[in-house]
Protein backbone atom coordinates (compact mmCIF):
# COMPACT_ATOMS: atom_id res chain seq x y z
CA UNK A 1 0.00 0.00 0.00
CA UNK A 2 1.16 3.42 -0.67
CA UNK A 3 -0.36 6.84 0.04
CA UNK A 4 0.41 10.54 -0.66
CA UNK A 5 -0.47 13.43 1.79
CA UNK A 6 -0.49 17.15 1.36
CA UNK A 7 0.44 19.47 4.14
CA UNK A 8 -2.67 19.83 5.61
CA UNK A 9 -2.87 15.97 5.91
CA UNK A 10 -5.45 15.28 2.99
CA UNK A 11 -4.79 11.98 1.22
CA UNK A 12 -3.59 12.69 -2.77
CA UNK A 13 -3.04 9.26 -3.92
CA UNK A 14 -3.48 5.98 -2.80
CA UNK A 15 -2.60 2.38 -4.01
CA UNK A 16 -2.48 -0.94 -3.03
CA UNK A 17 -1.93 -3.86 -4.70
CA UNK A 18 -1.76 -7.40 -3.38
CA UNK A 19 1.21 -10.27 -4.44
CA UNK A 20 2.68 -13.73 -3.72
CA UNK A 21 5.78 -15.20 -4.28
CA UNK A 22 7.43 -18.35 -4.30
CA UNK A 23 11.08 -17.78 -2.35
CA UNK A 24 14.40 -19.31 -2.29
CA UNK A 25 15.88 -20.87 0.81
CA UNK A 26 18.28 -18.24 0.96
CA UNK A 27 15.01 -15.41 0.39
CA UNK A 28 13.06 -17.19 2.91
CA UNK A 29 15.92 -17.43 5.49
CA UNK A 30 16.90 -13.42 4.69
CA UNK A 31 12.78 -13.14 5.14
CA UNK A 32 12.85 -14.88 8.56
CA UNK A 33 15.84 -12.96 9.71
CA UNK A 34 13.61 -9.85 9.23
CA UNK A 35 15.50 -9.03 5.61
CA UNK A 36 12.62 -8.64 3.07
CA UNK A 37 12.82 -6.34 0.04
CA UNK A 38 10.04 -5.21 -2.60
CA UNK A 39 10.16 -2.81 -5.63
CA UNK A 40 6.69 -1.16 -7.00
CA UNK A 41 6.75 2.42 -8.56
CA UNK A 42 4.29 4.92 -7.44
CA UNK A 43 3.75 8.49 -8.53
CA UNK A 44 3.05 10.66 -6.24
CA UNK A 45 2.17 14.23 -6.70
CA UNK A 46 4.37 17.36 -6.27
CA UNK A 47 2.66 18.97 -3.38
CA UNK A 48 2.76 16.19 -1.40
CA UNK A 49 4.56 16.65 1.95
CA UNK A 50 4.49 12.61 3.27
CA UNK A 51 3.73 9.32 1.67
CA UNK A 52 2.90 6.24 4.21
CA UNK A 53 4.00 3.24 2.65
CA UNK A 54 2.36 -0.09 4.16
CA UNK A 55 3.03 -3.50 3.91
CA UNK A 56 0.57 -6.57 5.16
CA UNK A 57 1.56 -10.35 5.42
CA UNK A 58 -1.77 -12.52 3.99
CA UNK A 59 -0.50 -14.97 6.22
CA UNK A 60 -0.56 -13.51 10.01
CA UNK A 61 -2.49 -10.76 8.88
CA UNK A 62 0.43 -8.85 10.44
CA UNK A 63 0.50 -4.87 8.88
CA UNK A 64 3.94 -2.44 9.30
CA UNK A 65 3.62 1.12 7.97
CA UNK A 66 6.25 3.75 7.48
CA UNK A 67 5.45 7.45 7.15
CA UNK A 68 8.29 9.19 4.47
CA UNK A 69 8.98 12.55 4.74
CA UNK A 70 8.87 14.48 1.31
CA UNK A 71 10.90 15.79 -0.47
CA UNK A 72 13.51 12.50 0.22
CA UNK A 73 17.48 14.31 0.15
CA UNK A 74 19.92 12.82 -2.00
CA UNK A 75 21.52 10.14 -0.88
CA UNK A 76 25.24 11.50 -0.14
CA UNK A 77 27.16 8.24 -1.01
CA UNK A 78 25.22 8.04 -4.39
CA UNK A 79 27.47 8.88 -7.48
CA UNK A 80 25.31 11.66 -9.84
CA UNK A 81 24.85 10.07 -13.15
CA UNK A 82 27.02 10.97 -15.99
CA UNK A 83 24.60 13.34 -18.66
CA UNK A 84 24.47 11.92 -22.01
CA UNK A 85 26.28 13.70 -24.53
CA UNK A 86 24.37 13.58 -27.27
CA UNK A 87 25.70 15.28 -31.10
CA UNK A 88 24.23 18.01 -31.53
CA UNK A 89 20.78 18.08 -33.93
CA UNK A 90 21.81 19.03 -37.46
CA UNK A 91 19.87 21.99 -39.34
CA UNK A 92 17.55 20.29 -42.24
């Protein structure tokens, strides 16, 4: 589940989206050691100030939220990428 909030707390977006998985040994021993990692791409608005990000096992029926701060900072040990350096476009 993910959500988008302006600054006066009013949801913007919402989504949510159920999944299963079959898991390695070594996923499902990371997984019991409390190491468990997803991917899913979201947009969320400009004005938004927070997005809570929620996560719910089928299984126990066990639900964990996190509440993100927006804007996120660059991370500082992230390298910027290199611009492309593209020929310039020739007259017709």
């Amino acid at each position: 589940m993910a959500t988008s909030f302006n600054g006066e707390g009013r949801m913007l977006t919402g989504v949510s989206s159920a999944g299963t998985r079959e898991l390695t040994a070594t996923e499902f021993a990371k997984a019991a050691e409390g190491q468990f990692g997803i991917q899913q791409e979201i947009d969320i608005p400009l004005e938004a100030t927070s997005s809570r990000l929620g996560l719910q096992d089928q299984m126990s029926n066990r639900l964990g939220t996190i509440e993100v701060p927006l804007p996120v900072p660059p991370d500082p040990e992230m390298q910027p990428r290199a611009r492309s350096t593209l020929p310039p476009i020739e007259p017709d």
